[in-house]
Protein backbone atom coordinates (compact mmCIF):
# COMPACT_ATOMS: atom_id res chain seq x y z
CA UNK A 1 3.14 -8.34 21.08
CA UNK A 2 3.64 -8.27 17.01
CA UNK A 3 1.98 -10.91 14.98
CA UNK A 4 1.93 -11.55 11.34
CA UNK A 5 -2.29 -11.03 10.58
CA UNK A 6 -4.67 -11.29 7.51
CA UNK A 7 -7.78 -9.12 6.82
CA UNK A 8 -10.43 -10.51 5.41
CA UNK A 9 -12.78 -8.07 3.90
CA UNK A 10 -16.28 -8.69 2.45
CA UNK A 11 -18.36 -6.52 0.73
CA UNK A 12 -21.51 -6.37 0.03
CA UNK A 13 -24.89 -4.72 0.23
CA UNK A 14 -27.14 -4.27 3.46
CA UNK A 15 -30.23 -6.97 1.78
CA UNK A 16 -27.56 -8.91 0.66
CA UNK A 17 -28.42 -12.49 1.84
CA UNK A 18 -26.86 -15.56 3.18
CA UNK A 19 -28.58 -18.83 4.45
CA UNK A 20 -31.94 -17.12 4.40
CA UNK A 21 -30.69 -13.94 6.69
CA UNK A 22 -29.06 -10.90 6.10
CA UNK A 23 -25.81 -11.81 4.94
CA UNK A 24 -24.43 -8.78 7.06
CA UNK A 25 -25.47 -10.51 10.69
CA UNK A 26 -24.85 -14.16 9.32
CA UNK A 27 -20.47 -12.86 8.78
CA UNK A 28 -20.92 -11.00 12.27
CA UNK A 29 -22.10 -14.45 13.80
CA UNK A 30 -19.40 -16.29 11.96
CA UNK A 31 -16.78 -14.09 13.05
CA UNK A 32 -18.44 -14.35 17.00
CA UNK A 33 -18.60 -18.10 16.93
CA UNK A 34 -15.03 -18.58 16.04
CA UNK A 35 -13.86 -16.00 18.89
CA UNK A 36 -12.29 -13.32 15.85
CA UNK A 37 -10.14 -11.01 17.72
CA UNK A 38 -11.27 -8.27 16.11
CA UNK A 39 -13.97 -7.57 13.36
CA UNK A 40 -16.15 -4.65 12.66
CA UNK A 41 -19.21 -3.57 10.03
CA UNK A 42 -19.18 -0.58 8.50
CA UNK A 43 -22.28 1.32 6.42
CA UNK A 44 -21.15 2.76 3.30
CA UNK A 45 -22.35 6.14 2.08
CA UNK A 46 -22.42 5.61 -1.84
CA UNK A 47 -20.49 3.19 -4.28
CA UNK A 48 -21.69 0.38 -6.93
CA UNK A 49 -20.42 -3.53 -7.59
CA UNK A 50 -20.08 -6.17 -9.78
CA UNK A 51 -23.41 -5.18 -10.79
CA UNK A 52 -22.63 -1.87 -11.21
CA UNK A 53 -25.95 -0.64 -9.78
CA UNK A 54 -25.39 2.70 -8.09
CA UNK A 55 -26.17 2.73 -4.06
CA UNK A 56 -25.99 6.36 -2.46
CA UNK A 57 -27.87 7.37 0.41
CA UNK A 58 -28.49 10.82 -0.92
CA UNK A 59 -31.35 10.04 -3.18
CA UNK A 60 -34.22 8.12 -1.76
CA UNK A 61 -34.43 5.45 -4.25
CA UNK A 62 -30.97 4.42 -4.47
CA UNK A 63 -30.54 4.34 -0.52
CA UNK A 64 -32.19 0.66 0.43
CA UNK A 65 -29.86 -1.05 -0.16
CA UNK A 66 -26.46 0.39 0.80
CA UNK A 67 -22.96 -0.62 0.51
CA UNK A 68 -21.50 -2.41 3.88
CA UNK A 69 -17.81 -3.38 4.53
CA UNK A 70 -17.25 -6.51 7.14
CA UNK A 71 -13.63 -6.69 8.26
CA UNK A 72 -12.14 -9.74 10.42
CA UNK A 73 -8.20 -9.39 11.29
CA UNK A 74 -6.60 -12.48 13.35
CA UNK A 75 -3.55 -14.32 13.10
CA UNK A 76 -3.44 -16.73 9.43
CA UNK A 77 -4.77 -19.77 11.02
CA UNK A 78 -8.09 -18.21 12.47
CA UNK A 79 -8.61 -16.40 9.16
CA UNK A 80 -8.15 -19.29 7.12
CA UNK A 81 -10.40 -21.29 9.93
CA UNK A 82 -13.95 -18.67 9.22
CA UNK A 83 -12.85 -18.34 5.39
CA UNK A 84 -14.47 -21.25 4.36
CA UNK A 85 -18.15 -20.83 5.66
CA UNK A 86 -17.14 -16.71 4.35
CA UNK A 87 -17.23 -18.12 0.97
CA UNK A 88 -20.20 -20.16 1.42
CA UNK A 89 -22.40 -17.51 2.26
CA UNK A 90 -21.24 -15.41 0.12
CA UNK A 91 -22.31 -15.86 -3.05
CA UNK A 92 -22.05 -12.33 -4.54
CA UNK A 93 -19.78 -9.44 -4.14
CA UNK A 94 -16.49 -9.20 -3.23
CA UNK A 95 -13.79 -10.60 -0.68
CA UNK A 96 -10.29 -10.08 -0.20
CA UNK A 97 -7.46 -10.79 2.03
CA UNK A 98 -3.96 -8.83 2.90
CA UNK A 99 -1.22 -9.77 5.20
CA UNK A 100 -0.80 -7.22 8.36
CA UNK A 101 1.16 -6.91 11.18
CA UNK A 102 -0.67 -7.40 14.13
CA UNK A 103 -0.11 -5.67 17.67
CA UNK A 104 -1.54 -5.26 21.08
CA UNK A 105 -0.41 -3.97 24.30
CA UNK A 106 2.28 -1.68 24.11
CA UNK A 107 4.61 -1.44 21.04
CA UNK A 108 7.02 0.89 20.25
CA UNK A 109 8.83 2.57 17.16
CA UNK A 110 11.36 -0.50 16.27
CA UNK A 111 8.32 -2.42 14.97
CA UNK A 112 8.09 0.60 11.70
CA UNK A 113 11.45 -1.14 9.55
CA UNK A 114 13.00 1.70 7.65
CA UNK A 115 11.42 1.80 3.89
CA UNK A 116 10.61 4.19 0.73
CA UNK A 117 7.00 3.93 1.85
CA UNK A 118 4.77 5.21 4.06
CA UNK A 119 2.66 3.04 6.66
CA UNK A 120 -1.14 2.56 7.50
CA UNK A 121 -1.74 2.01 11.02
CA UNK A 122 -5.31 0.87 11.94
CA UNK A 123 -6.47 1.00 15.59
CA UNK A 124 -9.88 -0.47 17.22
CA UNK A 125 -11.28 0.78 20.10
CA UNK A 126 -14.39 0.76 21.54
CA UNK A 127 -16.78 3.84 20.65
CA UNK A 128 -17.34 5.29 23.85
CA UNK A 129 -13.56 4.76 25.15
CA UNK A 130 -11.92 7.85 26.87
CA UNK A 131 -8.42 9.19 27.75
CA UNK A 132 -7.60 11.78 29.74
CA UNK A 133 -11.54 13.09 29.98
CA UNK A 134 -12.17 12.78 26.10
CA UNK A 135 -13.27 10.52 23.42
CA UNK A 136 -10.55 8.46 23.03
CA UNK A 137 -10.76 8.84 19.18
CA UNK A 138 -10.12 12.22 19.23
CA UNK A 139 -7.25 11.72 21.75
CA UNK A 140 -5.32 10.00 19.61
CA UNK A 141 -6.32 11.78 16.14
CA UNK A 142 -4.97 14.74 17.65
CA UNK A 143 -1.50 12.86 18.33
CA UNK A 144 -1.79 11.51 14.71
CA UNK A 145 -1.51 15.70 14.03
CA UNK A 146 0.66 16.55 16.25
CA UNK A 147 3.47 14.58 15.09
CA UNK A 148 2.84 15.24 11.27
CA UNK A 149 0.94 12.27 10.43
CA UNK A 150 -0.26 12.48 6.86
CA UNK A 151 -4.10 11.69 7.39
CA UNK A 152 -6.38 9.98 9.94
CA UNK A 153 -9.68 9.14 10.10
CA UNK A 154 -12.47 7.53 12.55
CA UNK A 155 -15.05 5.74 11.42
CA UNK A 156 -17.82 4.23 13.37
CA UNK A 157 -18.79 0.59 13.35
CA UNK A 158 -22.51 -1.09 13.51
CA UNK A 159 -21.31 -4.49 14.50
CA UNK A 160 -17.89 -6.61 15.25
CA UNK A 161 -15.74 -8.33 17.66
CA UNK A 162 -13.78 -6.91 20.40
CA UNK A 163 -11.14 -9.39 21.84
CA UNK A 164 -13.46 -11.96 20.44
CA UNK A 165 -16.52 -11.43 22.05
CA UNK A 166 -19.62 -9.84 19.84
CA UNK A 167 -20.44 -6.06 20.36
CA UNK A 168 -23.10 -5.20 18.56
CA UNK A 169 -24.67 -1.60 18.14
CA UNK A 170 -28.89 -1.20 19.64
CA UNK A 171 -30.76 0.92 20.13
CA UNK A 172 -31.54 3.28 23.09
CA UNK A 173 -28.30 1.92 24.11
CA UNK A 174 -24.63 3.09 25.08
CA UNK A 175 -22.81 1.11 22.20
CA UNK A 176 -19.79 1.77 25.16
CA UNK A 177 -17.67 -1.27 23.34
CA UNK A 178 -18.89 -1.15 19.49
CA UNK A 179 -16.18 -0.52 17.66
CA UNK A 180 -14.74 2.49 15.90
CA UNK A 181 -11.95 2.08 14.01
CA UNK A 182 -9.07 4.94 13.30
CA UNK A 183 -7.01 4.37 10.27
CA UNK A 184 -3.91 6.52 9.57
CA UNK A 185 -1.50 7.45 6.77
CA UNK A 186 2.08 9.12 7.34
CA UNK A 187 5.99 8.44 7.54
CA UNK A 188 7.62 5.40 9.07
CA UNK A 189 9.63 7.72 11.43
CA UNK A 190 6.45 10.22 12.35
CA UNK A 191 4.07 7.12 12.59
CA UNK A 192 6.53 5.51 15.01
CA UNK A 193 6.73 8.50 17.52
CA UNK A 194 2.62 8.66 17.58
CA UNK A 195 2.21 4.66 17.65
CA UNK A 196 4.83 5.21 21.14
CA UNK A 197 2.94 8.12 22.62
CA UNK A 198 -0.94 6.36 21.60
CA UNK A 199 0.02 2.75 23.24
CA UNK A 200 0.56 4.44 26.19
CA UNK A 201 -2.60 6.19 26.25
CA UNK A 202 -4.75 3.11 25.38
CA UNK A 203 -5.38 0.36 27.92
CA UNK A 204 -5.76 -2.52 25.44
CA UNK A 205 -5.53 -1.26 21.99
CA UNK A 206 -5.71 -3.83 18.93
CA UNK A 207 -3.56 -2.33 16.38
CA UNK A 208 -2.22 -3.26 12.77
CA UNK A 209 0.90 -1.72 10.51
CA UNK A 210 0.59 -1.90 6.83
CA UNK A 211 3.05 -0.82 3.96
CA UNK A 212 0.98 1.58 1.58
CA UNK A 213 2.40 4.11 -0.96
CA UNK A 214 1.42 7.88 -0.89
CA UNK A 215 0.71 9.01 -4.44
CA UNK A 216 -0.74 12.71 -3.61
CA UNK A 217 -1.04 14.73 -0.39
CA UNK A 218 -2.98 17.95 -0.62
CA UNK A 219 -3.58 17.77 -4.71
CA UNK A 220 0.14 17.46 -5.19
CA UNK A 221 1.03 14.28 -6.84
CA UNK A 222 3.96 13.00 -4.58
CA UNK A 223 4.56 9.26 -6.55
CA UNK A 224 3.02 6.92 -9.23
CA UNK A 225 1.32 4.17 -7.43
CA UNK A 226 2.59 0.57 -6.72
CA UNK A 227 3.01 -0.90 -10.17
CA UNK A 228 3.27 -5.08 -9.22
CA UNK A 229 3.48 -7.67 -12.35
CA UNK A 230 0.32 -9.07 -13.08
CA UNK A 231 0.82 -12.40 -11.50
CA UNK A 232 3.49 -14.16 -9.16
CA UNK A 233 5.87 -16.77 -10.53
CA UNK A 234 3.40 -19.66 -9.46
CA UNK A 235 0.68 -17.58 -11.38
CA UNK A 236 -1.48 -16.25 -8.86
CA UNK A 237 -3.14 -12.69 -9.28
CA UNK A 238 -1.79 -9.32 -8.00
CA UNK A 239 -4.95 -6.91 -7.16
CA UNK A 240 -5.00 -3.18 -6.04
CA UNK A 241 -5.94 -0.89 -4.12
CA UNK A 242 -6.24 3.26 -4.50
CA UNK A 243 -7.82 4.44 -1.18
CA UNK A 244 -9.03 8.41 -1.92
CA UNK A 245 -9.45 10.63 1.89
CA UNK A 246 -11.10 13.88 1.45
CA UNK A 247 -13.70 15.70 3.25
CA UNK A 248 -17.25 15.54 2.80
CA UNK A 249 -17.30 19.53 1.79
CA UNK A 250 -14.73 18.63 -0.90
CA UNK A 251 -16.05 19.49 -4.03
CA UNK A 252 -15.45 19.10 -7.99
CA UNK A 253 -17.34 20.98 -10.97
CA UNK A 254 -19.99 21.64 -8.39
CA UNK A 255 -20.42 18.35 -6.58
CA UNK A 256 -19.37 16.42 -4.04
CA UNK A 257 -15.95 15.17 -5.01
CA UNK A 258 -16.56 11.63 -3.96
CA UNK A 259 -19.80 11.20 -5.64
CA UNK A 260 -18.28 13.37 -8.80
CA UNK A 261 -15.49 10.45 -8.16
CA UNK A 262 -18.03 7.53 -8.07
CA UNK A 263 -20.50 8.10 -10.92
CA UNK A 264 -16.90 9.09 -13.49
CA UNK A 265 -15.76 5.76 -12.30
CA UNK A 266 -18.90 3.93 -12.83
CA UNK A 267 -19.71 5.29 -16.37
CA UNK A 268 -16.12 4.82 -17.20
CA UNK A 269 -16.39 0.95 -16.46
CA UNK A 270 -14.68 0.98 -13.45
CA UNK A 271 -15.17 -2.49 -11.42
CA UNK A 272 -16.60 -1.04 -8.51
CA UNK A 273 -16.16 1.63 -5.57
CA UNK A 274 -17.04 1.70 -1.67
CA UNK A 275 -17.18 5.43 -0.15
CA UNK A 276 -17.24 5.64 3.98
CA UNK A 277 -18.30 8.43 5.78
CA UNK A 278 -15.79 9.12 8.94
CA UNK A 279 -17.09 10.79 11.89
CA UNK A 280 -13.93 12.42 13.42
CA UNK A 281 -10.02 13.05 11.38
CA UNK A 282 -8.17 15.35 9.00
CA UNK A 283 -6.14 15.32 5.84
CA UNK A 284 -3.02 17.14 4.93
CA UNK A 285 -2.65 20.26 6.90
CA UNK A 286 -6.40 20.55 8.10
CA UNK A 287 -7.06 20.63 11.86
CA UNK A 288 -9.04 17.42 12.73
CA UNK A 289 -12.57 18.06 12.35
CA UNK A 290 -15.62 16.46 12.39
CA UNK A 291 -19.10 15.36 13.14
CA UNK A 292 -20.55 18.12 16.24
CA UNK A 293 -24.23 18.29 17.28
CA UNK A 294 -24.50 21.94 16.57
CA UNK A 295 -23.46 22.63 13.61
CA UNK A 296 -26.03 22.57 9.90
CA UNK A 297 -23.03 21.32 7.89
CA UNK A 298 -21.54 17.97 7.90
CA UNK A 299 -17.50 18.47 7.90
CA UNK A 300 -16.21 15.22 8.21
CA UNK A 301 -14.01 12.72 6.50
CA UNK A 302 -14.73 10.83 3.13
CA UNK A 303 -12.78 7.60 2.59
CA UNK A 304 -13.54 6.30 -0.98
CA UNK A 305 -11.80 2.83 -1.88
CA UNK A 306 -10.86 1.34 -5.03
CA UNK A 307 -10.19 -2.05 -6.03
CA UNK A 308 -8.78 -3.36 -9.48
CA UNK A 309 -6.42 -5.24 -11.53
CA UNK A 310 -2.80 -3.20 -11.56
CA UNK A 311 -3.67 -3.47 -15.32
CA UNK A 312 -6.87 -1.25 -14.80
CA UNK A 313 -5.74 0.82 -12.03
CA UNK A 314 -3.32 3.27 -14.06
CA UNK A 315 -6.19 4.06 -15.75
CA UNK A 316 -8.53 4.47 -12.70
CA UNK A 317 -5.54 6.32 -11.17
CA UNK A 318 -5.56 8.97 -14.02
CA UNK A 319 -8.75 9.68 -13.11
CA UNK A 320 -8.20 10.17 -9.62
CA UNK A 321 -5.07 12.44 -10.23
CA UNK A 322 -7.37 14.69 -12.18
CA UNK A 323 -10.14 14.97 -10.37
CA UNK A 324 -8.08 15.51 -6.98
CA UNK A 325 -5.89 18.45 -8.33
CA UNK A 326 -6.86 21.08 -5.05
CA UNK A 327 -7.60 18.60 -2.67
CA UNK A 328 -7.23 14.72 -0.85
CA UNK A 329 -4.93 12.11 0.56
CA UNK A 330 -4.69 9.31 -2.56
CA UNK A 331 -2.66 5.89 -1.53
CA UNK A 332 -1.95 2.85 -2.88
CA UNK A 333 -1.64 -1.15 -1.85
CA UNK A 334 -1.20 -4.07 -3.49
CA UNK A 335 -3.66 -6.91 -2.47
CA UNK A 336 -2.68 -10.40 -2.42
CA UNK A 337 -6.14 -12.52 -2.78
CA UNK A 338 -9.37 -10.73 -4.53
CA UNK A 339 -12.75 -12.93 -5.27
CA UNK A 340 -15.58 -11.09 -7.50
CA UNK A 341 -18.66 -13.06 -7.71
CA UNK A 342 -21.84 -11.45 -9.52
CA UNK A 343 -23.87 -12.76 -12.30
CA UNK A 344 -22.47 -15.20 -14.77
CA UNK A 345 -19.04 -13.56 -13.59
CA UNK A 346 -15.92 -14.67 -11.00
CA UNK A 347 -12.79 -12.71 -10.99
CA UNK A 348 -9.91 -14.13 -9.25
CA UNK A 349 -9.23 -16.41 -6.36
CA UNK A 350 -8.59 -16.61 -2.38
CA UNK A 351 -4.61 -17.85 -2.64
CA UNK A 352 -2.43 -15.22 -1.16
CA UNK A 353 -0.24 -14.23 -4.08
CA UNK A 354 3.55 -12.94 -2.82
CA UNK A 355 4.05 -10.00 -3.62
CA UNK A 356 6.87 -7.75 -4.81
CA UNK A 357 6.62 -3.66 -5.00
CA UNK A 358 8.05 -2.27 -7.74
């Protein structure tokens, strides 16, 4: 079945909080109580805000208080039902929403319409779900490869909704049905022979298809990202998006590239960056890699994301182009509805602009 979707996406910090709680749990039990189909936390690594405090978790000091990412995708109605109390509680930080296509059970190629751009495809699945004898993650990374996908990668969630019903990540537990979540970059035509092989694999996979632009692939600068007008004609906002995949080994002058990334962005004014640590994927022509018990290195997948006016974001962009000349997957999206709350500050609104690509 194909749906037209939102995503509603907060972020915030992990002592952000909301109705005297941790704002984190207090969006999972909103999400929970109004049956989401599917939602999912996910810890940050490193990034800054509206505030533009640094958080990275590798020095001590900066590492209480995190960035998290809480994402709820349903059809419009539901999202607009939770968006409400969303906004109540959150009082700082950031929220947006983008339209998606929505699918579950099987679906095949003819759902990809033929286009200049490349797709996302996002699929949930529980974390300790298995096809064919292995992870189920890795089962259907390695398709991703196989048929030339452009990038993939798996990263784990604390919290969310599967099918509606709360999962939640303990302890000395399993975690069988927390969430993971895969997302993927690559061709219309390529992504539509995977998406046919990886329904079949899964029994129940929640799925969504997104239009996104490639700008580079392997430090080779393949377009200029999406360049919208600043407003639609009833004058609501256009945001964007750059999303930056590299690997956590990736370095520049030295340093890891996304912290490099993250502090030139920050001391360059930047309004504010989110980088996620995958456990499992790839990148260009790499071999999917990742997270294994035995081994002293971490080699996994770094997903930084980047969120700005289109205004702002050719600058931000030059950046990026510069400091990912050897290395990365770099995309583009334009964002419909962006709210920034910090401070004495508010940026924006939660009307879904229309929106054109140029």
């Amino acid at each position: 079945m194909i749906e037209d979707g939102l995503r509603l996406s907060v972020y915030l910090g992990e002592r952000d909080r909301g109705d005297g709680r941790l704002l984190a749990d207090v969006l999972m039990d909103i999400y929970a109580r109004h049956c989401v189909r599917t939602s999912v936390l996910l810890r940050g690594i490193e990034g800054f805000g509206i505030k533009h405090r640094l958080q990275t978790d590798r020095l001590l000091t900066f590492s209480e208080d995190l960035p998290l990412l809480a994402l709820a995708l349903d059809t419009q109605p539901r999202i607009e039902a939770v968006l409400e109390e969303v906004r109540a509680v959150s009082r700082h930080g950031l929220i947006t929403l983008e339209r998606v296509r929505l699918l579950s059970g099987r679906a095949d190629g003819p759902v990809l319409a033929a286009g200049p751009d490349a797709v996302k495809l996002t699929i949930y699945l529980g974390r300790q779900e298995r096809v064919a004898g292995a992870p189920a993650h890795i089962r259907v990374v390695e398709c991703l490869h196989r048929h030339g996908v452009a990038g993939a990668s798996v990263l784990l969630g604390l919290d969310g909704t599967v099918h509606g019903a709360r999962r939640r990540a303990r302890f000395f537990a399993r975690n069988a049905q927390v969430p993971l979540m895969i997302q993927s970059v690559g061709e219309p035509a390529r992504m539509g022979d995977a998406l046919s092989e990886i329904a079949g694999m899964l029994s129940e996979p929640a799925m969504t298809l997104e239009r996104v632009r490639v700008c580079k692939r392997d430090g080779l600068l393949v377009a200029e990202p999406l360049c919208p007008p600043a407003a639609d004609a009833a004058g609501l906002a256009h945001w964007q998006k750059l999303a930056v995949y590299t690997s956590e080994q990736s370095r520049y002058e030295h340093q890891p590239l996304h912290s490099a990334l993250v502090r030139r962005l920050r001391r360059e004014g930047a309004a504010g960056t989110t980088v996620l640590r995958g456990q499992w994927g790839y990148h260009g022509e790499q071999r999917p890699h990742g997270e294994r018990f035995w081994s002293m290195r971490r080699h996994v997948p770094v997903l930084t994301l980047l969120l700005d006016t289109p205004a702002n974001m050719q600058r931000w962009f030059e950046i990026v182009d510069e400091m990912t000349r050897e290395t990365g997957l770099v995309t583009s999206e334009l964002v419909p509805a962006l709210r920034a709350v910090g401070p004495d500050i508010e940026h924006g609104g939660l009307q879904l602009a229309e929106l054109h690509r140029g």
